[in-house]
N, C-alpha and C. Protein backbone atom coordinates (compact mmCIF):
# COMPACT_ATOMS: atom_id res chain seq x y z
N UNK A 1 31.64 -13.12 -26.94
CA UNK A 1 31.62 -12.21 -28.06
C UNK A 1 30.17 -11.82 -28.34
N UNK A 2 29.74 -10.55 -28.48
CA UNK A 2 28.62 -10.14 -28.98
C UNK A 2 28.13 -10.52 -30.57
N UNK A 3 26.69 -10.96 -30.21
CA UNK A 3 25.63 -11.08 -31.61
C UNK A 3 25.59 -10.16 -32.31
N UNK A 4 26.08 -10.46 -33.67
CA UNK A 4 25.66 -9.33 -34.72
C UNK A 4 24.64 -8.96 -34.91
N UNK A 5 24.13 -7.74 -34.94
CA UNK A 5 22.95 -7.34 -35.00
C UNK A 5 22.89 -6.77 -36.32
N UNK A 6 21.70 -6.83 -37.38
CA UNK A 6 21.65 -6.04 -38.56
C UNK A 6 20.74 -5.12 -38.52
N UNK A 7 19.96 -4.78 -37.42
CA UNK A 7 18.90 -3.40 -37.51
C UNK A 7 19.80 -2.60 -36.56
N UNK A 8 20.05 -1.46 -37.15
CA UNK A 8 20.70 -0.43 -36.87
C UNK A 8 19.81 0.02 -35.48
N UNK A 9 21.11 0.95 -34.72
CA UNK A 9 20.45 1.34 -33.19
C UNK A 9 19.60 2.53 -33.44
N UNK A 10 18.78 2.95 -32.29
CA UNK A 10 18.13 4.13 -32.82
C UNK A 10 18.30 5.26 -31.93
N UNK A 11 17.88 6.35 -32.17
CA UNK A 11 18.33 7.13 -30.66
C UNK A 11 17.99 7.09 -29.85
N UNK A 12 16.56 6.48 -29.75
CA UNK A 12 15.46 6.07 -28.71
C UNK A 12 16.15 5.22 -28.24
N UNK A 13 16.83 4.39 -28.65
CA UNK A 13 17.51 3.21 -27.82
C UNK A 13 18.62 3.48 -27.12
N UNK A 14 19.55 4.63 -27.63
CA UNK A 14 20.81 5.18 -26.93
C UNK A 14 20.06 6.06 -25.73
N UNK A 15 18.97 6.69 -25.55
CA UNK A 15 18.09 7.57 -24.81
C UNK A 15 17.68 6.28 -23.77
N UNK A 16 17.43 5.54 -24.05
CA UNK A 16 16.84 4.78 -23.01
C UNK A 16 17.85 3.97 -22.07
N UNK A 17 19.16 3.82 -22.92
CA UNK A 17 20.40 3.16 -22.10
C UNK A 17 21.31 4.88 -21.40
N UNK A 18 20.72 6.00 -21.82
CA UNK A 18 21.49 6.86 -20.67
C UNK A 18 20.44 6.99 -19.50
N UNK A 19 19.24 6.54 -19.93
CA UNK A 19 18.07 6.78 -19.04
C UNK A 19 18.37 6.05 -17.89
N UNK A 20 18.94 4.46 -18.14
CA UNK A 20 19.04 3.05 -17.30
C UNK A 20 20.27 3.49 -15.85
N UNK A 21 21.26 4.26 -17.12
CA UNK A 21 22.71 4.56 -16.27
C UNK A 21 22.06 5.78 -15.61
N UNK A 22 21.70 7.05 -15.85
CA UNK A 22 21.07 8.04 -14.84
C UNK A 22 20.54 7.55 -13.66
N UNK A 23 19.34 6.33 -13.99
CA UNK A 23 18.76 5.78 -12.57
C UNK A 23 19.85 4.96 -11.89
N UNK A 24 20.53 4.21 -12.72
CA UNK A 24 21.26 3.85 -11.58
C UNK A 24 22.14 4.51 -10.65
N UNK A 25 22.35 5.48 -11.33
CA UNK A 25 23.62 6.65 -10.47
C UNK A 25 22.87 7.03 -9.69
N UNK A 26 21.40 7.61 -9.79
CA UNK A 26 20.29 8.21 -9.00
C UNK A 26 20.30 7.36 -7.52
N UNK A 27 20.08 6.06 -8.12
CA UNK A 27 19.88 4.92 -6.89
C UNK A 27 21.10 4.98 -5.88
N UNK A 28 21.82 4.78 -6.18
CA UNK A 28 23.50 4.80 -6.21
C UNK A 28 24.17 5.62 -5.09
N UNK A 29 23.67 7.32 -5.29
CA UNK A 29 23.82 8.17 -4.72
C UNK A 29 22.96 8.30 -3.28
N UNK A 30 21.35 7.75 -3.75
CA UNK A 30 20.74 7.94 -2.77
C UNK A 30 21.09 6.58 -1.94
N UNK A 31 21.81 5.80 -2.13
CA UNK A 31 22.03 4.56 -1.12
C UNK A 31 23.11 5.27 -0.15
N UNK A 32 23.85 6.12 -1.26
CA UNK A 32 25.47 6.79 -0.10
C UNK A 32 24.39 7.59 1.04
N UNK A 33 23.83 8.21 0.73
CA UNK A 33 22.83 9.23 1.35
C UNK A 33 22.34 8.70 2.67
N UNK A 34 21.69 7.99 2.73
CA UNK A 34 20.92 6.70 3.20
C UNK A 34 22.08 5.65 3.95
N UNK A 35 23.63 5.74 3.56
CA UNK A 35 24.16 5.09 4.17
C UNK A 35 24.04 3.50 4.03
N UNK A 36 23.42 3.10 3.46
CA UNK A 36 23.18 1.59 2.57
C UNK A 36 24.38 0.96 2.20
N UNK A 37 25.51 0.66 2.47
CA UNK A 37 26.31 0.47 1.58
C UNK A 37 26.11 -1.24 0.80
N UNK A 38 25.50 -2.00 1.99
CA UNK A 38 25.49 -2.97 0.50
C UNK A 38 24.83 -2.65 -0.89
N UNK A 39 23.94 -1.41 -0.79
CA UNK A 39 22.77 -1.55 -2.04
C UNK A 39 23.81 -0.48 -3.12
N UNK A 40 24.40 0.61 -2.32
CA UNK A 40 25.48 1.59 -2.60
C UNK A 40 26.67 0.41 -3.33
N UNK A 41 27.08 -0.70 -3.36
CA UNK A 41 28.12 -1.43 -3.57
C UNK A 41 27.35 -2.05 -4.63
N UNK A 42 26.20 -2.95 -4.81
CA UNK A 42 25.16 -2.77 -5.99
C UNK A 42 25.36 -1.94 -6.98
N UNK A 43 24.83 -0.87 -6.76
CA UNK A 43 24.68 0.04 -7.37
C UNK A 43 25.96 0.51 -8.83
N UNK A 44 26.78 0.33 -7.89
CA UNK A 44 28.21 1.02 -8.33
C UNK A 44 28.99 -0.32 -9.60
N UNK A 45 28.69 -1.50 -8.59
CA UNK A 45 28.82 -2.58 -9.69
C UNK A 45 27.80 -2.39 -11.23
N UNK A 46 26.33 -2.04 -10.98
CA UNK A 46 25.92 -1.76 -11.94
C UNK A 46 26.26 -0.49 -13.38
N UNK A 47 26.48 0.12 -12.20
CA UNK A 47 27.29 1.64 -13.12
C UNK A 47 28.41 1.11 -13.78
N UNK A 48 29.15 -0.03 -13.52
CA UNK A 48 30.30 -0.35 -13.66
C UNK A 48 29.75 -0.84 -15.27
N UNK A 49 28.88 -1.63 -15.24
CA UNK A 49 28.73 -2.27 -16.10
C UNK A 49 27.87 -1.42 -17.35
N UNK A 50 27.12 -0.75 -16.79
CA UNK A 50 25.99 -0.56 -17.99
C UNK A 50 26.70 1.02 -18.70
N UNK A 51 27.92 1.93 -17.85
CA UNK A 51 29.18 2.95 -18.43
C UNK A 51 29.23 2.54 -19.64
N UNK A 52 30.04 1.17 -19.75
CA UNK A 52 30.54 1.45 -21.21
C UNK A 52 29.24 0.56 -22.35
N UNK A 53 28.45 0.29 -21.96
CA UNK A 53 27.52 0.16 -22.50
C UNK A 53 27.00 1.63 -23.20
N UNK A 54 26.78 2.11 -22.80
CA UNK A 54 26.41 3.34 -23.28
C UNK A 54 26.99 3.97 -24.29
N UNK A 55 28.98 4.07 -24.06
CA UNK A 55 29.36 4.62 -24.64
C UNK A 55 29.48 3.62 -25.59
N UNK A 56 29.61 2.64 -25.94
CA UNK A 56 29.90 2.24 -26.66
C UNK A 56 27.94 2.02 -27.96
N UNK A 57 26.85 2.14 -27.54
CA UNK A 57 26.23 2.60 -27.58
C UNK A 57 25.92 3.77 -28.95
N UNK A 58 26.70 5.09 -28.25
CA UNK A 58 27.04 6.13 -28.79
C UNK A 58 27.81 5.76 -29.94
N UNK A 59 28.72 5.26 -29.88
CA UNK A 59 29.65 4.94 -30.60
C UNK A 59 29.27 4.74 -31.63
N UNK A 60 28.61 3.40 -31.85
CA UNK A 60 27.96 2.43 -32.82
C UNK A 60 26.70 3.62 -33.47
N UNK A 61 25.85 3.88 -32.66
CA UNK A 61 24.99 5.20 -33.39
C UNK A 61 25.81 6.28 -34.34
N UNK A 62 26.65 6.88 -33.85
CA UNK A 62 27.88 7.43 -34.89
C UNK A 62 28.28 6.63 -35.77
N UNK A 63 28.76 5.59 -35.76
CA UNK A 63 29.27 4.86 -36.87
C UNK A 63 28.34 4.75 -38.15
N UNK A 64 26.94 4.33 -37.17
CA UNK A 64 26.06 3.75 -38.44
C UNK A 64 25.60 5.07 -39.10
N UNK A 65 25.54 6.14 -38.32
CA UNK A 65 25.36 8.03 -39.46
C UNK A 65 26.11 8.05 -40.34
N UNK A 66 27.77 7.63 -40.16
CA UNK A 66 28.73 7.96 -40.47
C UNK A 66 28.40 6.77 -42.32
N UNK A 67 28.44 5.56 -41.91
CA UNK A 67 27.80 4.57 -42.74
C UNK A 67 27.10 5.20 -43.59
N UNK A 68 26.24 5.24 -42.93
CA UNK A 68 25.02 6.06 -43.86
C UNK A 68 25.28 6.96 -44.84
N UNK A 69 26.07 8.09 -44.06
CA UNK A 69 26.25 8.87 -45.04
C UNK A 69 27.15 9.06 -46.35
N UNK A 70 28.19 7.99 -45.88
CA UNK A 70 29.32 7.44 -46.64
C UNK A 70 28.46 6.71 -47.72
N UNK A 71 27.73 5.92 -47.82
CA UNK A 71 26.90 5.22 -48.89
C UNK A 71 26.11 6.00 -49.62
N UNK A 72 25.68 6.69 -49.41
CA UNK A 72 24.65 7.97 -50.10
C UNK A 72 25.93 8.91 -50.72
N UNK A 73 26.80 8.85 -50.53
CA UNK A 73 27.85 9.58 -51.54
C UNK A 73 28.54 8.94 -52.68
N UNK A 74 28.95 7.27 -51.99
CA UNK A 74 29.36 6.68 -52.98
C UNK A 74 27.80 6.25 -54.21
N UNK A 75 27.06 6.02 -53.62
CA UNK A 75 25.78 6.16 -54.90
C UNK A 75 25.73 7.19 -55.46
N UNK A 76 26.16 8.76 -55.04
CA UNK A 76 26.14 9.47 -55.91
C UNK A 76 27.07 9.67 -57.15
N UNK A 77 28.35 9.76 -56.41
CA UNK A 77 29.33 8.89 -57.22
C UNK A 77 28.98 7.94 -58.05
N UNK A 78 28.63 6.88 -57.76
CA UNK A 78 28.75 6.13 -59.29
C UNK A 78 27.60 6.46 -60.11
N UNK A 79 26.43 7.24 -59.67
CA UNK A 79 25.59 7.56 -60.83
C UNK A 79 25.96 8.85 -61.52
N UNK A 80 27.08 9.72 -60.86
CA UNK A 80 27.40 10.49 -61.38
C UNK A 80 28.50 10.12 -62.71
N UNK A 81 29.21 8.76 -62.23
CA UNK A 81 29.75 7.88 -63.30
C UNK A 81 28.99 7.58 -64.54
N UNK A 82 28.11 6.68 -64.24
CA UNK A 82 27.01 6.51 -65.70
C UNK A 82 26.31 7.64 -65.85
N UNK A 83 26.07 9.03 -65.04
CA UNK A 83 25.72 9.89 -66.13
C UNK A 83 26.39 10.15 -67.42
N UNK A 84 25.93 12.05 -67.86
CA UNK A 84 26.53 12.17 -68.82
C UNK A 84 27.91 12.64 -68.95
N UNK A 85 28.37 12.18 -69.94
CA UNK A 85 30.24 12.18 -69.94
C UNK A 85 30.67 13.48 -69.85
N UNK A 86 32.04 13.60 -68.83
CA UNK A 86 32.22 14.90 -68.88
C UNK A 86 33.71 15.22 -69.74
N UNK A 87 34.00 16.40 -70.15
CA UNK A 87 34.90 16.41 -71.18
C UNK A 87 36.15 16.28 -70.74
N UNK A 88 36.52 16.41 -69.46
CA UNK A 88 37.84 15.78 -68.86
C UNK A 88 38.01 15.01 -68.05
N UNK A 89 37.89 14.01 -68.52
CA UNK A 89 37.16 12.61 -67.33
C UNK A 89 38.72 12.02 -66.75
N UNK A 90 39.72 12.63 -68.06
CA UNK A 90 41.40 11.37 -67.53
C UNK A 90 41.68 12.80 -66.73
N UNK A 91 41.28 13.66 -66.41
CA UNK A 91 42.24 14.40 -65.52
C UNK A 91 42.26 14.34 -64.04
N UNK A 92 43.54 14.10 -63.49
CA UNK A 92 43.85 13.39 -62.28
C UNK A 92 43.33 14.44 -61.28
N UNK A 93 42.43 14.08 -60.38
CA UNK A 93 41.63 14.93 -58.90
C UNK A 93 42.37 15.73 -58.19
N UNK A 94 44.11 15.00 -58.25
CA UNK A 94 44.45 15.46 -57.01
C UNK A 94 46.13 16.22 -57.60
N UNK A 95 45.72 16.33 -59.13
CA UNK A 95 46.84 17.35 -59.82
C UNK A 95 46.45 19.01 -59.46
N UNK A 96 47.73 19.51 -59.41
CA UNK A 96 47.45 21.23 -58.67
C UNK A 96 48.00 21.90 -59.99
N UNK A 97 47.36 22.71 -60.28
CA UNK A 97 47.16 23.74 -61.38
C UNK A 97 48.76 24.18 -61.50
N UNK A 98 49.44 24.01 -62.71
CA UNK A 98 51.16 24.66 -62.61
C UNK A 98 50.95 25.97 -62.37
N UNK A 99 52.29 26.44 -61.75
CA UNK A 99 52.88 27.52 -61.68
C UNK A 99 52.54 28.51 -62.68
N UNK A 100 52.67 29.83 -62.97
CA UNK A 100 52.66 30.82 -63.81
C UNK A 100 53.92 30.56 -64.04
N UNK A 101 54.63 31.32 -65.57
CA UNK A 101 55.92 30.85 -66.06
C UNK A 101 56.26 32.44 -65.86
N UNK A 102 57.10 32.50 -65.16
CA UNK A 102 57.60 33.71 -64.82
C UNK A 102 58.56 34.52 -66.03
N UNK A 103 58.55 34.21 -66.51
CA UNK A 103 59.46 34.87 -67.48
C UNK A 103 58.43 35.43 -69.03
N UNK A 104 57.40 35.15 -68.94
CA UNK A 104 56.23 35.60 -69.45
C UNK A 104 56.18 37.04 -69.35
C-alpha cells in the first residue's frame, strides 16, 4: 500500500514523470530499431510500470485543484454565513418560483 503523502503534487512533478515515460518509450523504440530485444523487453516492462504511474499522477493533480477549489468555496460560504443577515435566509435554494394562476 502506498505512503500518504501530505505535500500536494506539483506540475513540475507530473512533467517530470511524463518526461521519465517519453524516455523510456524513446529507449524502447530505439531498441526495436536496433533489434535489441532483450533491452526492447526492458524497456517495455518499464513502460509497463511507470503508464499508470503517470496517470494516476494526473489524477491525484486533478483531485488536489479540484480540493482546492472546493475549500475556497466552502470558506466563502460560511463567511458569507457570519456576514450580514440576509432578509430571506429560511427560503429553501432549491424551491422553483409557482406557476402564474391562470385564471387571473
Amino acid at each position: 500500500m502506498a505512503t500518504k503523502q501530505t505535500k500536494p503534487i506539483t506540475p513540475q512533478q507530473v512533467q517530470d514523470v511524463e518526461g521519465l515515460l517519453q524516455t523510456l518509450k524513446d529507449k524502447a523504440q530505439a531498441a526495436h530499431q536496433a533489434g535489441d530485444i532483450y533491452m526492447n523487453g526492458i524497456y517495455a516492462e518499464l513502460v509497463k510500470v511507470v503508464s499508470p504511474i503517470t496517470t494516476r499522477a494526473h489524477a491525484r493533480m486533478h483531485r488536489e485543484d479540484r480540493a482546492r477549489i472546493n475549500k475556497g468555496v466552502k470558506e466563502l460560504r460560511k463567511a458569507d454565513q457570519k456576514g450580514a443577515p440576509r432578509a430571506n435566509k429560511t427560503r429553501d435554494p432549491h424551491a422553483t418560483t409557482p406557476a402564474p394562476d391562470p385564471t387571473v
